[in-house]
C-alpha atoms as a PDB file:
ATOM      1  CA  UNK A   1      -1.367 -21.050   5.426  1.00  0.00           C
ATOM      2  CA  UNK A   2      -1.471 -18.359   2.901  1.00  0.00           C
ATOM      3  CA  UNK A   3       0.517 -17.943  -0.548  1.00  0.00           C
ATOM      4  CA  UNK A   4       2.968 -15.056  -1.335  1.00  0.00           C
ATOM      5  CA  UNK A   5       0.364 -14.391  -3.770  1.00  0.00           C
ATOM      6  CA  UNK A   6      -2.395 -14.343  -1.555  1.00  0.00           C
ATOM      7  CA  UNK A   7      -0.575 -12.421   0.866  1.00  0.00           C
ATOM      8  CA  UNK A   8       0.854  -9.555  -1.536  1.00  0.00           C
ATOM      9  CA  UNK A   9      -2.582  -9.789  -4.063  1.00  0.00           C
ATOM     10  CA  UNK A  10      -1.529  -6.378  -5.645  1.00  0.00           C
ATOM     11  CA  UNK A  11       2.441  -7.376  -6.067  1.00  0.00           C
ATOM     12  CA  UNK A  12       1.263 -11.031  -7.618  1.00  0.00           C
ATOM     13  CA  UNK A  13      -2.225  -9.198  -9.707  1.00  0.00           C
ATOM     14  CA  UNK A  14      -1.893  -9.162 -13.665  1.00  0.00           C
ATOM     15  CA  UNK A  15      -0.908  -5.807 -14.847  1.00  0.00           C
ATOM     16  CA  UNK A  16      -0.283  -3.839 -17.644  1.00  0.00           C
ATOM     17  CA  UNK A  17       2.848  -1.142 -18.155  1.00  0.00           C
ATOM     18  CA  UNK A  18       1.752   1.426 -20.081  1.00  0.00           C
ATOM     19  CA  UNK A  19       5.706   2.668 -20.548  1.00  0.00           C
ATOM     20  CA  UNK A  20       7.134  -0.564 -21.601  1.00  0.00           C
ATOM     21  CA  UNK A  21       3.593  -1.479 -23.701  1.00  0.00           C
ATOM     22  CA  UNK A  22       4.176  -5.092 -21.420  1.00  0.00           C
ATOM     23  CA  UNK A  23       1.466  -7.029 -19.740  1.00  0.00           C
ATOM     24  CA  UNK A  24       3.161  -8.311 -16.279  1.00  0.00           C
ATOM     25  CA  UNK A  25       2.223 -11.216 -14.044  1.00  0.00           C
ATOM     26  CA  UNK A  26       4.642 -11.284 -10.898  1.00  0.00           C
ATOM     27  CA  UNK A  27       5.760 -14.833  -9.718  1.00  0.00           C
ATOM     28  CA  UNK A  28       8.320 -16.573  -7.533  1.00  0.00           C
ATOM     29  CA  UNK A  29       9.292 -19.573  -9.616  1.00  0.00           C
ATOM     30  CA  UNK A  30      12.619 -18.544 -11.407  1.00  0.00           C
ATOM     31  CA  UNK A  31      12.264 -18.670 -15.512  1.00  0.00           C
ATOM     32  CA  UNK A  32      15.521 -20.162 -17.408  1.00  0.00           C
ATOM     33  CA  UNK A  33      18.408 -17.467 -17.587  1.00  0.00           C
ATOM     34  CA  UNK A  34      18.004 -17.428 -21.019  1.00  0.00           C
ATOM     35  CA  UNK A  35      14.528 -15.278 -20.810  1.00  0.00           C
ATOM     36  CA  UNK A  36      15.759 -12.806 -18.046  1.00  0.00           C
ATOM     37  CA  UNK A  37      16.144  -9.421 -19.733  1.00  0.00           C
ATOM     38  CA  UNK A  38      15.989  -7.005 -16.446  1.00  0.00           C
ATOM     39  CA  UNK A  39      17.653  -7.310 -12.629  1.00  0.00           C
ATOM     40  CA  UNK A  40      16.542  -4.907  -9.944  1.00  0.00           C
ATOM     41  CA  UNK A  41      18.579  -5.738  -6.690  1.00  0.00           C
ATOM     42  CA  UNK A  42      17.226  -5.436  -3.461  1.00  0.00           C
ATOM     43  CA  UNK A  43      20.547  -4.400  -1.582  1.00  0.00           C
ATOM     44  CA  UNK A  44      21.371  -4.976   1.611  1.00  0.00           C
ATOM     45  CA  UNK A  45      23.583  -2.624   3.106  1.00  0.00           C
ATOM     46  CA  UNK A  46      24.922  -1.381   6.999  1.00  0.00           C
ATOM     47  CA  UNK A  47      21.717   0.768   7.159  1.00  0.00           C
ATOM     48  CA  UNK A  48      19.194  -0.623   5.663  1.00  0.00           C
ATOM     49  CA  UNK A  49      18.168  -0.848   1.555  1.00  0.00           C
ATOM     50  CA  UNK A  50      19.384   1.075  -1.381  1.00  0.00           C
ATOM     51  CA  UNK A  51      17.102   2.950  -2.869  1.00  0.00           C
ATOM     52  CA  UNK A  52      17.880   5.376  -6.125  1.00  0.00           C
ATOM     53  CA  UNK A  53      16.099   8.183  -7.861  1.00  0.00           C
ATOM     54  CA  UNK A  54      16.183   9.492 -11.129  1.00  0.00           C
ATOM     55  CA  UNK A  55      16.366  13.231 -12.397  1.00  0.00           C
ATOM     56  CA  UNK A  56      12.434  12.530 -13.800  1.00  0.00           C
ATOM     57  CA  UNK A  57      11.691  11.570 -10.448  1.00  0.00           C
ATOM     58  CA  UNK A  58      11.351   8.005 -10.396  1.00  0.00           C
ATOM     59  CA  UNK A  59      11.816   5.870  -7.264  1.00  0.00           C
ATOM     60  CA  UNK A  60      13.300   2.205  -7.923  1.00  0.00           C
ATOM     61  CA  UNK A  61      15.637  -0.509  -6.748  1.00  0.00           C
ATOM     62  CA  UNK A  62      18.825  -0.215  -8.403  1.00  0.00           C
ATOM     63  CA  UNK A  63      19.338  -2.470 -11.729  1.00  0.00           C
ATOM     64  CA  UNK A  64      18.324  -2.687 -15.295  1.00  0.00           C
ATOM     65  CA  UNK A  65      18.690  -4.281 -18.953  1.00  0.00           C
ATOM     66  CA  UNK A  66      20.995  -7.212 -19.617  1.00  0.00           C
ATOM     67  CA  UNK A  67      23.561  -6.648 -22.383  1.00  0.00           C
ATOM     68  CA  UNK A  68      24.351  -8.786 -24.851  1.00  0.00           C
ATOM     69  CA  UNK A  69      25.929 -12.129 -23.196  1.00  0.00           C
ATOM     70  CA  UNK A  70      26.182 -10.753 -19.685  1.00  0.00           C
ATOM     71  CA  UNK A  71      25.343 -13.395 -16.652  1.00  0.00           C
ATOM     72  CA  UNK A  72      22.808 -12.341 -14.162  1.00  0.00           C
ATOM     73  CA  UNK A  73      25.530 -11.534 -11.483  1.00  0.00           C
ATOM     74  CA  UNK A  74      27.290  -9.267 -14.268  1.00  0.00           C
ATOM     75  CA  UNK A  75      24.441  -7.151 -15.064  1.00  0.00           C
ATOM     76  CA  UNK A  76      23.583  -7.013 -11.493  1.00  0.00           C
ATOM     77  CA  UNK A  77      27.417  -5.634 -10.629  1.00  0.00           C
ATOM     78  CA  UNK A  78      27.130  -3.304 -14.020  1.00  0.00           C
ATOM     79  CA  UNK A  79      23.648  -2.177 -12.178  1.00  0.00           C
ATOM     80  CA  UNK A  80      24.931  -1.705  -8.797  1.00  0.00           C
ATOM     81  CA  UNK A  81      27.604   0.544 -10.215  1.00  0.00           C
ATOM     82  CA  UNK A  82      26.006   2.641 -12.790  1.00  0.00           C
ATOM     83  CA  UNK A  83      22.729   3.310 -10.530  1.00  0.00           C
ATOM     84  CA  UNK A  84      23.785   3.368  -6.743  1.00  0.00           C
ATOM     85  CA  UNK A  85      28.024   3.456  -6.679  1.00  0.00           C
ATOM     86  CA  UNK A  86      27.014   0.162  -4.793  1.00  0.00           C
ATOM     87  CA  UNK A  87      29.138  -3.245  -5.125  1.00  0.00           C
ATOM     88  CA  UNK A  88      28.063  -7.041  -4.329  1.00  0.00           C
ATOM     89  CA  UNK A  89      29.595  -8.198  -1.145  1.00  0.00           C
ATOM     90  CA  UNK A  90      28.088 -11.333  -1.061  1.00  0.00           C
ATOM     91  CA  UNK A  91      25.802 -14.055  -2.791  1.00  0.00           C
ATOM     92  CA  UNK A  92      22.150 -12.833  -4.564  1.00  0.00           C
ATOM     93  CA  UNK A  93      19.022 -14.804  -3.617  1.00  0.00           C
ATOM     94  CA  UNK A  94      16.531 -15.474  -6.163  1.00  0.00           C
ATOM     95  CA  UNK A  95      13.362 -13.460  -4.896  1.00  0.00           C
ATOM     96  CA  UNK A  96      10.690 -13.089  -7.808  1.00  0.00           C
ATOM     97  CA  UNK A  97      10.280 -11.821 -11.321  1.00  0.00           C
ATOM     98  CA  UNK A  98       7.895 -10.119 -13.776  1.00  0.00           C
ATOM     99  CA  UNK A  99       6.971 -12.475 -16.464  1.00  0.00           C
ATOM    100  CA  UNK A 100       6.688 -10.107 -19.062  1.00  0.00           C
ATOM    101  CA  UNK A 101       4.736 -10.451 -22.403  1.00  0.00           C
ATOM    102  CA  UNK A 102       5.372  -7.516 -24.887  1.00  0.00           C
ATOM    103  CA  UNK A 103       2.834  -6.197 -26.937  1.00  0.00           C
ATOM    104  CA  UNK A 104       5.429  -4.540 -29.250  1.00  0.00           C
ATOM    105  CA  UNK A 105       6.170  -6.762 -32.429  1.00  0.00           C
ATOM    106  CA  UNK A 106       9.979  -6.111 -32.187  1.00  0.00           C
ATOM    107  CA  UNK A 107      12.440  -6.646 -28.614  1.00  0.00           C
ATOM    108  CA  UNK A 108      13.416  -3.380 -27.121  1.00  0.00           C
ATOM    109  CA  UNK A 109      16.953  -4.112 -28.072  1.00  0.00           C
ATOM    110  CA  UNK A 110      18.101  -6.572 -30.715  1.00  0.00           C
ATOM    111  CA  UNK A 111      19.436  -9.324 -28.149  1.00  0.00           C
ATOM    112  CA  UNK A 112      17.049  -9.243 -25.826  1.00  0.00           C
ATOM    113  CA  UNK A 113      14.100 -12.358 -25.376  1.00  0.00           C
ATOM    114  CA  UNK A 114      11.115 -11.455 -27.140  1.00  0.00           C
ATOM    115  CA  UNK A 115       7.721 -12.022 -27.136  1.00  0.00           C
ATOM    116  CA  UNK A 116       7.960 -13.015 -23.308  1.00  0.00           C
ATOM    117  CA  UNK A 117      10.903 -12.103 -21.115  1.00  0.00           C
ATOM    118  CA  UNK A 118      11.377 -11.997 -17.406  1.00  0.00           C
ATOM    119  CA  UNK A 119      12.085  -8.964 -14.995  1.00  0.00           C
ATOM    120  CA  UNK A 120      13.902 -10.682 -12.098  1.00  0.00           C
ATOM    121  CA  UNK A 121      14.328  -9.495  -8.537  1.00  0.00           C
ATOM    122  CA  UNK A 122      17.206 -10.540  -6.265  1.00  0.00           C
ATOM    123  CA  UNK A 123      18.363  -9.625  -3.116  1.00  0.00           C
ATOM    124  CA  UNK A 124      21.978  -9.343  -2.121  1.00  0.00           C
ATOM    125  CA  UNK A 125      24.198  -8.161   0.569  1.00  0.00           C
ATOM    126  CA  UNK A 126      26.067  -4.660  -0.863  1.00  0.00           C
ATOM    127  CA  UNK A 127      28.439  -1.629   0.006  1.00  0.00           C
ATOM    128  CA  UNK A 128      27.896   1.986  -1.529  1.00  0.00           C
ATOM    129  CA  UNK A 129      31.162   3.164  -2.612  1.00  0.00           C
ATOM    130  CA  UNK A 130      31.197   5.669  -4.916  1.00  0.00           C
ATOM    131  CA  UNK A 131      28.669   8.264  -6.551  1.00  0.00           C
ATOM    132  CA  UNK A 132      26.749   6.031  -9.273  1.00  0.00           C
ATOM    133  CA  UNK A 133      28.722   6.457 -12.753  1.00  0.00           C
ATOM    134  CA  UNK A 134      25.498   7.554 -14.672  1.00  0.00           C
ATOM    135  CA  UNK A 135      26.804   6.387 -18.189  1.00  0.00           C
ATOM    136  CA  UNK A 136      24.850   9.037 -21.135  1.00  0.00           C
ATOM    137  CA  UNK A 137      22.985   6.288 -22.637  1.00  0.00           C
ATOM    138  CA  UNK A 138      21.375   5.375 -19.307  1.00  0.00           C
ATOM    139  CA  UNK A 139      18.827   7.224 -16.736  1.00  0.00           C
ATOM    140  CA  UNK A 140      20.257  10.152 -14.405  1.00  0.00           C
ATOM    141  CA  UNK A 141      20.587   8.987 -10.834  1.00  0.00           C
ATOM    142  CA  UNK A 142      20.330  12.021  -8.584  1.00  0.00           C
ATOM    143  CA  UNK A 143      19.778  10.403  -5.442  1.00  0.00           C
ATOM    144  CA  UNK A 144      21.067   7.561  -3.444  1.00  0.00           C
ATOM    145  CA  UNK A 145      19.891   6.268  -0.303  1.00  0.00           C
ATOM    146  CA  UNK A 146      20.530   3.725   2.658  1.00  0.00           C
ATOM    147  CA  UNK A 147      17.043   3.571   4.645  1.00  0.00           C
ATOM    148  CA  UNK A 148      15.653   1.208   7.404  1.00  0.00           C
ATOM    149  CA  UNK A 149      13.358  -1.363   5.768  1.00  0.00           C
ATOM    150  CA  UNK A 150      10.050   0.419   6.365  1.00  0.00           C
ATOM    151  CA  UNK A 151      11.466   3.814   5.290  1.00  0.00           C
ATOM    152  CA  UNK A 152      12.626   2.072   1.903  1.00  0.00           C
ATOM    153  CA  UNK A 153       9.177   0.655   1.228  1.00  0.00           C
ATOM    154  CA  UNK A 154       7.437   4.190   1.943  1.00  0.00           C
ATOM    155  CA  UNK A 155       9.903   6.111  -0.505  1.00  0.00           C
ATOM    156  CA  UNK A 156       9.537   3.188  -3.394  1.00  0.00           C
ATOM    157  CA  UNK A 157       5.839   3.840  -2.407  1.00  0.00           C
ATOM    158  CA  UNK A 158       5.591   7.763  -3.659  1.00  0.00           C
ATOM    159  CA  UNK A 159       6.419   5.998  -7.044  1.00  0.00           C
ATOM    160  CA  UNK A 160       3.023   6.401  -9.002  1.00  0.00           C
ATOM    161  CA  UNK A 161       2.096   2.738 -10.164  1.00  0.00           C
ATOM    162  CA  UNK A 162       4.995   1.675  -8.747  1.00  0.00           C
ATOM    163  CA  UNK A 163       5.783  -2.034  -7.386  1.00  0.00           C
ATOM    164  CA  UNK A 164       8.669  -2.083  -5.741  1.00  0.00           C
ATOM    165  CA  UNK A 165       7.489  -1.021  -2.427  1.00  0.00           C
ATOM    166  CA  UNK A 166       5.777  -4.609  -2.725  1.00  0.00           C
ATOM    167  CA  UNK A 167       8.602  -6.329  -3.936  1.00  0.00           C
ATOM    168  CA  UNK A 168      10.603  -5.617  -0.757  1.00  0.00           C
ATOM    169  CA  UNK A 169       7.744  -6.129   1.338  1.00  0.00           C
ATOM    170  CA  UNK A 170       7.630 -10.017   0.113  1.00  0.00           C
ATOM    171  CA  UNK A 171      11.480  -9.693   0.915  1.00  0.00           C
ATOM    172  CA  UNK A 172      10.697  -8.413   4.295  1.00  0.00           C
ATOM    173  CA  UNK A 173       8.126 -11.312   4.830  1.00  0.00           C
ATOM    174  CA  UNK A 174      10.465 -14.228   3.353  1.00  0.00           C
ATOM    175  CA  UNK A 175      13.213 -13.061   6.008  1.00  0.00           C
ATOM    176  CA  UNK A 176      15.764 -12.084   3.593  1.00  0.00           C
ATOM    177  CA  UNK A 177      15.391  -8.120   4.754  1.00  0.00           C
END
């Protein structure tokens, strides 16, 4: 029987992000909390997945940086809100991460695990409820939306370079989509 990482070669495939200045492996194995800096959620809603888009045109799963002394599940409800107007309605399930190893000398942000941190990836049953709250200091969601599984994985696919088409194609193929 094949591995996740034999199965999804380009999702598990060393990497480099050019925007972040990280070099990326993907892996299932969940790293301590302590080294978690990002959550993207894979949400589950009546529909199908949540999917967001930004006013530079990025395509992504809803979530983002930790703040200082936030739990996973916080940042993950903080995320939810800010990016999609979505809310947790039920338990997240570990799915995978980015180990990531910065180049840069200095952490993003102050608080945040540095030289190595992890950019996790959970999946979780959610409602939309609201128009995402778009704080200033964070990226302009212009678009929200609830698609069927294979629709959601050919809109995160128009993302140049992106991954999380992948990401919730693993979901799809470890039943949890």
């Amino acid at each position: 029987m094949q591995t996740w990482a034999e199965r999804f070669p380009e999702l598990f495939a060393a990497d480099y992000w050019a925007w972040g200045d990280l070099d990326v492996r993907f892996q299932t194995e969940e790293p301590p909390d302590e080294l978690i800096s990002n959550v993207h959620v894979l949400g589950r809603t009546e529909g199908g997945i949540v999917v967001c888009g930004n006013d530079l045109g990025w395509r992504f799963l809803p979530g983002g940086t930790r703040e200082p002394d936030e739990t996973i599940e916080q940042t993950v409800e903080r995320e939810l809100l800010e990016e999609a107007g979505a809310r947790l309605t039920g338990p997240m399930t570990w799915l995978g991460a980015h180990r990531a190893e910065h180049r840069r000398p200095e952490p993003y942000r102050p608080h945040l695990p540095h030289p190595v941190s992890y950019w996790a990836n959970v999946v979780a049953d959610v409602v939309v409820a609201q128009e995402p709250t778009n704080p200033d200091d964070g990226e302009q969601v212009v678009e929200v939306l609830v698609l069927p599984v294979d629709k959601a994985i050919a809109y995160l696919d128009a993302q140049p370079d992106g991954i999380m088409g992948n990401v919730v194609r693993l979901a799809q193929a470890m039943g949890l989509v």
